[in-house]
PDB file of N, CA and C in Angstrom:
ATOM      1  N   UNK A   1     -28.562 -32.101  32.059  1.00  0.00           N
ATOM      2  CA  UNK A   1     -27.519 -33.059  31.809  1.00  0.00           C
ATOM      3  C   UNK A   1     -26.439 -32.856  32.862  1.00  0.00           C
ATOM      4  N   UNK A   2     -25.746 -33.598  33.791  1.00  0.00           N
ATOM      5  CA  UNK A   2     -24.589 -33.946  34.557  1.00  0.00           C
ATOM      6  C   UNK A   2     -23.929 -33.263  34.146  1.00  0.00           C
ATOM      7  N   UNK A   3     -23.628 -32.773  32.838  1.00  0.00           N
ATOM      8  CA  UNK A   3     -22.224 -32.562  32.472  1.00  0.00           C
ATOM      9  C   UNK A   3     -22.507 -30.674  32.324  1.00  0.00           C
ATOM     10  N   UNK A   4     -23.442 -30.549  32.470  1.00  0.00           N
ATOM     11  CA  UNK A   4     -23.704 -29.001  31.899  1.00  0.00           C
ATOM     12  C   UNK A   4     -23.400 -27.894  30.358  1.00  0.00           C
ATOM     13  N   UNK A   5     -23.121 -29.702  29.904  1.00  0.00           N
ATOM     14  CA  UNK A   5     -23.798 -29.305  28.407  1.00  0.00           C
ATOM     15  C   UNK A   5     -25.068 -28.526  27.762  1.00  0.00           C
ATOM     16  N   UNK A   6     -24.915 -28.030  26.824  1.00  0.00           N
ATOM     17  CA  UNK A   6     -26.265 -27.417  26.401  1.00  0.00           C
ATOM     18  C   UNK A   6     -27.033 -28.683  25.794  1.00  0.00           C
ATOM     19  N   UNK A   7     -25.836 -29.301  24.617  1.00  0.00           N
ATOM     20  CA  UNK A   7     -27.248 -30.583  24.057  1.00  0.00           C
ATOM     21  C   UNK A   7     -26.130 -31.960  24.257  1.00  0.00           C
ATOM     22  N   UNK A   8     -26.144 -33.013  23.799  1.00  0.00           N
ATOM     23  CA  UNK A   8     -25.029 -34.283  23.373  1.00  0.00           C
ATOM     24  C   UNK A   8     -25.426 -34.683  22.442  1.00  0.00           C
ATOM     25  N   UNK A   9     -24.326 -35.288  21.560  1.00  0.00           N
ATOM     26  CA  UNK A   9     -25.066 -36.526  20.637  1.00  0.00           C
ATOM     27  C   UNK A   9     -24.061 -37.817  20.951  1.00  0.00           C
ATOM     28  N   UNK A  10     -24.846 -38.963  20.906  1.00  0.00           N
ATOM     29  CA  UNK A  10     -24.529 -40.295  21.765  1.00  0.00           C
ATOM     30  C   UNK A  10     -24.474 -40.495  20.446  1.00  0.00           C
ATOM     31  N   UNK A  11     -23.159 -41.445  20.216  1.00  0.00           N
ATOM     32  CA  UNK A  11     -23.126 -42.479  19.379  1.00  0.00           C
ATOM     33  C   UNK A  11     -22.884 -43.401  19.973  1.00  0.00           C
ATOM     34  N   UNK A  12     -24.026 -44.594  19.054  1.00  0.00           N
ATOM     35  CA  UNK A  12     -23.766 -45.854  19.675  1.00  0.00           C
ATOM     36  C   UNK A  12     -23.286 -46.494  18.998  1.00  0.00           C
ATOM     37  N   UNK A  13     -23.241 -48.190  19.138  1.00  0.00           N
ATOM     38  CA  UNK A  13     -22.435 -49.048  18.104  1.00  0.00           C
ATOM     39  C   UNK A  13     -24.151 -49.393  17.150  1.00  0.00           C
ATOM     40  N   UNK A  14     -25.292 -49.794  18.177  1.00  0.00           N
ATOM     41  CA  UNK A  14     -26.357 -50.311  17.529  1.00  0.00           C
ATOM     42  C   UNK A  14     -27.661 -49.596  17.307  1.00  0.00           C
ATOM     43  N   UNK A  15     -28.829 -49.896  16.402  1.00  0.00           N
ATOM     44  CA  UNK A  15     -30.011 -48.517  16.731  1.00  0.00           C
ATOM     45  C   UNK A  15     -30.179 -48.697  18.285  1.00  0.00           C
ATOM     46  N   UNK A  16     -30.765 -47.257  18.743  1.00  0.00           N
ATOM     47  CA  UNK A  16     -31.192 -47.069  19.541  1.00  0.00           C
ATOM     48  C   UNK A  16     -32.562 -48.019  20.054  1.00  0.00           C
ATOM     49  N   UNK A  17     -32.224 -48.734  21.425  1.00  0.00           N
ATOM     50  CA  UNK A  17     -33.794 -49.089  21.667  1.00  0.00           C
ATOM     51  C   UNK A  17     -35.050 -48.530  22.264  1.00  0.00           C
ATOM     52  N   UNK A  18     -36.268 -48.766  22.918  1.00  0.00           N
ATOM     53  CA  UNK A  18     -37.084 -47.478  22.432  1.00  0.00           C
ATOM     54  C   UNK A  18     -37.105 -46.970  23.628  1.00  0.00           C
ATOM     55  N   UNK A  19     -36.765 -47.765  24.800  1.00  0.00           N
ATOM     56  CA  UNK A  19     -35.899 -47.126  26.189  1.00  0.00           C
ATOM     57  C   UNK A  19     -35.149 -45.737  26.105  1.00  0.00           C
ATOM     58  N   UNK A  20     -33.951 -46.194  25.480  1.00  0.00           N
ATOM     59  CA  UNK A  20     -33.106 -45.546  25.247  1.00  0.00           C
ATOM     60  C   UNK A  20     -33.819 -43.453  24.699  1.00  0.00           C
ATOM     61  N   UNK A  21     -34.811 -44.601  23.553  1.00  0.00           N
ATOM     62  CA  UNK A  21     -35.165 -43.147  22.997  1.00  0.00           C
ATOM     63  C   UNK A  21     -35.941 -42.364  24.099  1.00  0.00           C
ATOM     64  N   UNK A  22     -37.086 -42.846  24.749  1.00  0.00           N
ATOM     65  CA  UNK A  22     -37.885 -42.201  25.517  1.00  0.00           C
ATOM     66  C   UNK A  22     -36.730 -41.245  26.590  1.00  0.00           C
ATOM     67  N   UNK A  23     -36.072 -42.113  26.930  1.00  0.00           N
ATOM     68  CA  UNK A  23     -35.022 -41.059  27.924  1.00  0.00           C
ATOM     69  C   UNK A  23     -34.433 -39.801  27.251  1.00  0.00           C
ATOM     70  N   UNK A  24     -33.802 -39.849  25.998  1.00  0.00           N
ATOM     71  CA  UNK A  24     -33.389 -39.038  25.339  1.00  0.00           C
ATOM     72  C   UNK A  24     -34.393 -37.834  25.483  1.00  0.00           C
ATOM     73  N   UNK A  25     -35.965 -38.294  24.899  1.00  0.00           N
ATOM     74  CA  UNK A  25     -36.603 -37.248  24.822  1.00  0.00           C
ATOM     75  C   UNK A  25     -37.015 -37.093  26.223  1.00  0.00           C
ATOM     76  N   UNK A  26     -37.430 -37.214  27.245  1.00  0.00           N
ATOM     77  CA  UNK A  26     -37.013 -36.889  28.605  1.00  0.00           C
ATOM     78  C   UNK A  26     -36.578 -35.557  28.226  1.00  0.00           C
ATOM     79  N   UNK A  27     -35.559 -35.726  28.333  1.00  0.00           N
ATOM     80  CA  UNK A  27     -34.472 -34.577  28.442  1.00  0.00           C
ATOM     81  C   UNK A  27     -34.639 -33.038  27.720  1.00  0.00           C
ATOM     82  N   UNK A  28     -35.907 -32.997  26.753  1.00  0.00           N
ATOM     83  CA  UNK A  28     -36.360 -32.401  26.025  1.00  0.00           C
ATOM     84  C   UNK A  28     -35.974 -31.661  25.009  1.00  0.00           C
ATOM     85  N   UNK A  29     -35.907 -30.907  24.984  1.00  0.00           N
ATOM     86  CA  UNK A  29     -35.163 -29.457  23.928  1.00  0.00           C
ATOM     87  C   UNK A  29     -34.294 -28.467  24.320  1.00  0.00           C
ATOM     88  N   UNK A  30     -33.318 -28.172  23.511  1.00  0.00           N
ATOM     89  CA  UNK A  30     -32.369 -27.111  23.711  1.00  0.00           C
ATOM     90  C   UNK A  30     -32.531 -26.052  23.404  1.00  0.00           C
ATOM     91  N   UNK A  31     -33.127 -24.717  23.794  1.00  0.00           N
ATOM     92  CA  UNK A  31     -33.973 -23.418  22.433  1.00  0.00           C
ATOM     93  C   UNK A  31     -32.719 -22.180  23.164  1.00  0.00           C
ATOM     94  N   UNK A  32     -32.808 -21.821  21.837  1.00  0.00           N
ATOM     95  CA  UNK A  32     -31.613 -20.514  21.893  1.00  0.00           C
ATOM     96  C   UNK A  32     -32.045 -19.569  20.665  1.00  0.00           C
ATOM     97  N   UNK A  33     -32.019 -18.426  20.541  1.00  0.00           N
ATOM     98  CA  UNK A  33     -31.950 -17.645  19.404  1.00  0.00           C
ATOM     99  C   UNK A  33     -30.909 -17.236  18.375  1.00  0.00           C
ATOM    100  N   UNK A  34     -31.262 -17.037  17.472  1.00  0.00           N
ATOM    101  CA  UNK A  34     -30.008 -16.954  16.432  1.00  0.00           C
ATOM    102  C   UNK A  34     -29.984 -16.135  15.362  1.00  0.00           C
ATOM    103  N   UNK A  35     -31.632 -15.457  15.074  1.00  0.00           N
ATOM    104  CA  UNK A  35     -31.313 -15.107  14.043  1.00  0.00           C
ATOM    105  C   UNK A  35     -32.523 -13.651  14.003  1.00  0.00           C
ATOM    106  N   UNK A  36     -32.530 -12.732  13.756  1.00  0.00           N
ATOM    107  CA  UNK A  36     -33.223 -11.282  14.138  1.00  0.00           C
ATOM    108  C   UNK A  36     -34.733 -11.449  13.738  1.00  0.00           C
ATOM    109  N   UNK A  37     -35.179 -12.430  12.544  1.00  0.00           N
ATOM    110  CA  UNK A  37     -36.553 -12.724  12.424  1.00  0.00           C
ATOM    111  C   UNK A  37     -37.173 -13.641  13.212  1.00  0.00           C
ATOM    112  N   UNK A  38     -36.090 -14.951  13.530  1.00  0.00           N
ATOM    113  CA  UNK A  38     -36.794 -15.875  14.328  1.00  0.00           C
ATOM    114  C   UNK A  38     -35.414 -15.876  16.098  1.00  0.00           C
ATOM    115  N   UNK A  39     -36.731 -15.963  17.247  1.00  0.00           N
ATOM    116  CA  UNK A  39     -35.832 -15.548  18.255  1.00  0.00           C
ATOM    117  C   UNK A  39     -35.641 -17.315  19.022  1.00  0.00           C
ATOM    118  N   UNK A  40     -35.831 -17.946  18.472  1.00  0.00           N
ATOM    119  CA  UNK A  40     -35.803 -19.491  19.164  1.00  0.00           C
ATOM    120  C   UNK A  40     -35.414 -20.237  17.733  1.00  0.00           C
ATOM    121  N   UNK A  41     -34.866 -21.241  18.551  1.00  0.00           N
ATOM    122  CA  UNK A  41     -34.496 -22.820  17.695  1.00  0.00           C
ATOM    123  C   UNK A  41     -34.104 -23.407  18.371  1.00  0.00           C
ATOM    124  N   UNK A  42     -35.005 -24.821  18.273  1.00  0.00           N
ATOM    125  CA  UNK A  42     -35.017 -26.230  19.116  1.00  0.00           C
ATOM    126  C   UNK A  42     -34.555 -27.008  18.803  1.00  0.00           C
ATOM    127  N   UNK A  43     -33.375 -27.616  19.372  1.00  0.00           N
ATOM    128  CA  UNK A  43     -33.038 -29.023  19.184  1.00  0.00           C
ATOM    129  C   UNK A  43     -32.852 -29.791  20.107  1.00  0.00           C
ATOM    130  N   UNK A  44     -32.928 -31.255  20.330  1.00  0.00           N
ATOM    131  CA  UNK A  44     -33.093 -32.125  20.975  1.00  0.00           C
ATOM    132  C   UNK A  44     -31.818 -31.895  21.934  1.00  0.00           C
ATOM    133  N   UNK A  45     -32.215 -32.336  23.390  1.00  0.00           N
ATOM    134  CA  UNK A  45     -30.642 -32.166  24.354  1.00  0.00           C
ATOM    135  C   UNK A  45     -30.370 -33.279  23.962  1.00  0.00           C
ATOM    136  N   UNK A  46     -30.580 -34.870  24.179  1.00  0.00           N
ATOM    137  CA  UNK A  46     -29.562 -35.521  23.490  1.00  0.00           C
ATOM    138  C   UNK A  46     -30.501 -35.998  22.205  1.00  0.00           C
ATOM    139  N   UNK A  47     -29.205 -36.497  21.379  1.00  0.00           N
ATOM    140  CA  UNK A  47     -29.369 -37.026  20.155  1.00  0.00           C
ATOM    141  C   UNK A  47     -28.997 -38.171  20.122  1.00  0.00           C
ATOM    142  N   UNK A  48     -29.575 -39.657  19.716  1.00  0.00           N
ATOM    143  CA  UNK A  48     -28.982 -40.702  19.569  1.00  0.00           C
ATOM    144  C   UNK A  48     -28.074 -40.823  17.865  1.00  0.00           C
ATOM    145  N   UNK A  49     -27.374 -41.198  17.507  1.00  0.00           N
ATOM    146  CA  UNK A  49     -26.756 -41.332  16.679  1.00  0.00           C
ATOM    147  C   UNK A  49     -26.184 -42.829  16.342  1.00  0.00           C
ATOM    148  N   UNK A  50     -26.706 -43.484  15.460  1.00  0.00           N
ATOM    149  CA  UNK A  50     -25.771 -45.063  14.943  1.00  0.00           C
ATOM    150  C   UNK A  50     -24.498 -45.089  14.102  1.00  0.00           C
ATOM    151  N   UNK A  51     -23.942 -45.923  14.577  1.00  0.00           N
ATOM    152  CA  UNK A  51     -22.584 -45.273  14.163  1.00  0.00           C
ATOM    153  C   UNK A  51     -22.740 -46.049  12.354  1.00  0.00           C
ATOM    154  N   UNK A  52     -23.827 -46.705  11.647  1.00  0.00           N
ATOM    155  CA  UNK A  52     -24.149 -46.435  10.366  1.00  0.00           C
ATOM    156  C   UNK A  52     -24.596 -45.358   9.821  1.00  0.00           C
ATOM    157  N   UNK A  53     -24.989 -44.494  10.727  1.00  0.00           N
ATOM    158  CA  UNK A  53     -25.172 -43.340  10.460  1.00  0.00           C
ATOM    159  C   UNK A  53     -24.753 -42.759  10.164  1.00  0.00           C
ATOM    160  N   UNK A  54     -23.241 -42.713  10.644  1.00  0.00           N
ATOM    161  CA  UNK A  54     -22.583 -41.437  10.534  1.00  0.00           C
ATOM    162  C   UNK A  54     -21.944 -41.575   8.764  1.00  0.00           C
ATOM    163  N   UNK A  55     -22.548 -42.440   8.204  1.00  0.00           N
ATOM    164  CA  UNK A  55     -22.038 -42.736   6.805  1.00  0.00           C
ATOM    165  C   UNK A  55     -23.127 -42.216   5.818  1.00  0.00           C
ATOM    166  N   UNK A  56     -24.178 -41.848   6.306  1.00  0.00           N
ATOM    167  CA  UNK A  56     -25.485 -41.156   5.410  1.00  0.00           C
ATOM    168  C   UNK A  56     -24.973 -39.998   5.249  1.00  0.00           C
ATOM    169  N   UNK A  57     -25.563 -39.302   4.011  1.00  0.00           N
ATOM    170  CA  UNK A  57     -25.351 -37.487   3.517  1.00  0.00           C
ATOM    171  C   UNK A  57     -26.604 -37.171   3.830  1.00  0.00           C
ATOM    172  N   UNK A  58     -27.282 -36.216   4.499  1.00  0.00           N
ATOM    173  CA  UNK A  58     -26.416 -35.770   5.522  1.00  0.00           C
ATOM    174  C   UNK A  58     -26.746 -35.889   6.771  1.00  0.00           C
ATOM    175  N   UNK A  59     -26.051 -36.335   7.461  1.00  0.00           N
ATOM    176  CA  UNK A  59     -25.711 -36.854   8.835  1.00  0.00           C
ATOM    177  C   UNK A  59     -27.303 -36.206   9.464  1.00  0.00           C
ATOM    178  N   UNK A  60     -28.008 -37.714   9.956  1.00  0.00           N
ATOM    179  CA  UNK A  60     -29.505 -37.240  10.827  1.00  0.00           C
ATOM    180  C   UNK A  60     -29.153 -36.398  12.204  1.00  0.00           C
ATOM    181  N   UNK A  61     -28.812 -35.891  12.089  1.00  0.00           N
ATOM    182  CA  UNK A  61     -28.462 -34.826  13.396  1.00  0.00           C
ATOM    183  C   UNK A  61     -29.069 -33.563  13.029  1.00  0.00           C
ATOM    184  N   UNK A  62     -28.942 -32.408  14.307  1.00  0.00           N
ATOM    185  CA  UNK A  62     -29.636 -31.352  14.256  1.00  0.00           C
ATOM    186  C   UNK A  62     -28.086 -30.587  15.227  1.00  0.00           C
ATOM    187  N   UNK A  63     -27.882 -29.734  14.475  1.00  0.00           N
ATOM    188  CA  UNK A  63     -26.620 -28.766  15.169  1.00  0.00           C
ATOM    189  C   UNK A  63     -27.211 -27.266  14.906  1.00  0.00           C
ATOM    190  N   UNK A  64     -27.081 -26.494  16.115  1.00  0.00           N
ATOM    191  CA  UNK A  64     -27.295 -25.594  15.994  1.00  0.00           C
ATOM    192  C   UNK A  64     -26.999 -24.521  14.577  1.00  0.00           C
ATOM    193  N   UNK A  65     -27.866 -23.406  14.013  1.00  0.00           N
ATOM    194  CA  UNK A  65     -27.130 -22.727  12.488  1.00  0.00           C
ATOM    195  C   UNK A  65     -25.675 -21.744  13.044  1.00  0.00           C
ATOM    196  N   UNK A  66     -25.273 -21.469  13.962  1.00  0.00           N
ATOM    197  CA  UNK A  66     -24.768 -20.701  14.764  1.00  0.00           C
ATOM    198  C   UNK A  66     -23.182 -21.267  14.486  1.00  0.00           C
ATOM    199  N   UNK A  67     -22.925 -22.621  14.388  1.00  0.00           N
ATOM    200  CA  UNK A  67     -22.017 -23.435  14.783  1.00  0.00           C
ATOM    201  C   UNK A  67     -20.568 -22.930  13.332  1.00  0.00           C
ATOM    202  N   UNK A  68     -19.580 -22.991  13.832  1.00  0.00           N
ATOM    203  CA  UNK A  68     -18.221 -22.231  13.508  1.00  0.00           C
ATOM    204  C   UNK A  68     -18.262 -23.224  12.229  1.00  0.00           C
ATOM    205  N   UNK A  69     -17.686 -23.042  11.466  1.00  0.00           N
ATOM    206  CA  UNK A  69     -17.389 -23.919   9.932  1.00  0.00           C
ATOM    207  C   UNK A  69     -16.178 -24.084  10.982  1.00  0.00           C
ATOM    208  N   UNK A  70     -15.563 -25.518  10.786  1.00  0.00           N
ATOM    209  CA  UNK A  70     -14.642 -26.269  10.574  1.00  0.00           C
ATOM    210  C   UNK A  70     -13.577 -25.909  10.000  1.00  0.00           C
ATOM    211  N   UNK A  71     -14.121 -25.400   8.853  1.00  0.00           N
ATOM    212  CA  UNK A  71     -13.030 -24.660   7.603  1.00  0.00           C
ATOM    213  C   UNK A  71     -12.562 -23.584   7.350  1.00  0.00           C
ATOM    214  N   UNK A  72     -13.418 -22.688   8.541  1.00  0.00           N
ATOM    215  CA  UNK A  72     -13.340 -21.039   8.625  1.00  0.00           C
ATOM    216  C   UNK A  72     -11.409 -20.896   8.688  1.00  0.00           C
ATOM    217  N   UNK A  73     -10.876 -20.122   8.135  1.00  0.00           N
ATOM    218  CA  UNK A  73      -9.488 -19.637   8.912  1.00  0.00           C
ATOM    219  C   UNK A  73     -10.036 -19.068  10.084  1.00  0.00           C
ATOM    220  N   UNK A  74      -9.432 -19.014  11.174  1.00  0.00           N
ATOM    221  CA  UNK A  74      -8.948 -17.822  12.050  1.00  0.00           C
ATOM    222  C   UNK A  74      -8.491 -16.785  11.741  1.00  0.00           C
ATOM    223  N   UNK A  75      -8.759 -15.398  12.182  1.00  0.00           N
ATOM    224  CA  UNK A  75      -8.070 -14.643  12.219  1.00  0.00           C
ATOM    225  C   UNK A  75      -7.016 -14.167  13.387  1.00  0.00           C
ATOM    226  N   UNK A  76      -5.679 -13.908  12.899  1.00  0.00           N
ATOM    227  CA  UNK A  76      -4.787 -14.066  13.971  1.00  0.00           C
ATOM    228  C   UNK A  76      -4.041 -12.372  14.045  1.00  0.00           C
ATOM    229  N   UNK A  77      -4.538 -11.898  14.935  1.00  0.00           N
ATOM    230  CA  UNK A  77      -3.633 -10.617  14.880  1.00  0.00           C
ATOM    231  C   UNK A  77      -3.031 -10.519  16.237  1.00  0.00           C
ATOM    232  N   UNK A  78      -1.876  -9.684  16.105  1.00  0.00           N
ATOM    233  CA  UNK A  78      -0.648  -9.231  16.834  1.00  0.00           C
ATOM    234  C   UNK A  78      -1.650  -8.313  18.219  1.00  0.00           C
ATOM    235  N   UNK A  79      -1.269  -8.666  19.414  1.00  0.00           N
ATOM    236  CA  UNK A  79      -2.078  -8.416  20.866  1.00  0.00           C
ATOM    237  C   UNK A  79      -0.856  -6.733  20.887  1.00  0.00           C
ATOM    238  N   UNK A  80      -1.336  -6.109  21.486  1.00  0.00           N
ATOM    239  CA  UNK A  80      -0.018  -4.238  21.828  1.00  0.00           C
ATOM    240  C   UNK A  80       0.844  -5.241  23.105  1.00  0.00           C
ATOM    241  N   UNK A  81       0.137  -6.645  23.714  1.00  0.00           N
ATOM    242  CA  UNK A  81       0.599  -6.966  24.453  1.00  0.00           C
ATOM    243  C   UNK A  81       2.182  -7.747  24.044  1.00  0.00           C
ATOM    244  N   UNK A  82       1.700  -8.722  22.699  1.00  0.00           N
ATOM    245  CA  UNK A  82       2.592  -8.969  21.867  1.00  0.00           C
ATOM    246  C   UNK A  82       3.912  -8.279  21.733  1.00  0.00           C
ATOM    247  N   UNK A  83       3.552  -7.350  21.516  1.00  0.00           N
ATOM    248  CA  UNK A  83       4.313  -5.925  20.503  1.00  0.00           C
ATOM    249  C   UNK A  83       5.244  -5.797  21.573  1.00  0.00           C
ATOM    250  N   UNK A  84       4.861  -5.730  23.088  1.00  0.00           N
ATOM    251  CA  UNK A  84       5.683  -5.505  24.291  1.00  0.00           C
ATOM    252  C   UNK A  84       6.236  -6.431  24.386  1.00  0.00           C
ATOM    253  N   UNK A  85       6.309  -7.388  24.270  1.00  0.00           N
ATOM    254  CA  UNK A  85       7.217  -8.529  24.387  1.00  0.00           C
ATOM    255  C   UNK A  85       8.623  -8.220  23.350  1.00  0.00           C
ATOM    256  N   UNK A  86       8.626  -7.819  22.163  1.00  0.00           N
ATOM    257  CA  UNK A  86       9.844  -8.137  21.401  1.00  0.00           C
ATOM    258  C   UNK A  86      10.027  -6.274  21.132  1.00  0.00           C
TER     259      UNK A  86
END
């Protein structure tokens, strides 16, 4: 990908046509490891996405298991660099 992304997901306004799709898969698979029993997981580099879609439970996409909750807090602690400042 141009952009040196690992994967994208394209949303469009309409379905995808079958152009569209063949290129997508072109582009093939994204494989990374994640987890100590299994050392790969594939997902598509791009993903087409309809933007009716994005209204289904749950969303036809494939995101890596790896990926940060949204909802996680941060944890925020004080840097010794901090500490030198005040």
């Amino acid at each position: 990908m141009s952009q040196g992304a690992d994967f994208a997901i394209l949303i469009i306004l309409k379905r995808p046509t079958r152009g569209m799709i063949v290129e997508a898969v072109k582009e093939g698979s994204y494989e990374f490891g994640y987890t100590k029993e299994s050392s790969q997981f594939k997902i598509p580099k791009i993903q087409l996405l309809a933007v009716e879609d994005i209204f289904q439970d749950p969303l036809p996409i494939k995101l890596p298991p790896t990926a940060i909750s949204p909802f996680k807090k941060p944890v925020i602690g004080e840097s010794a660099k901090q500490k030198e400042l005040f």
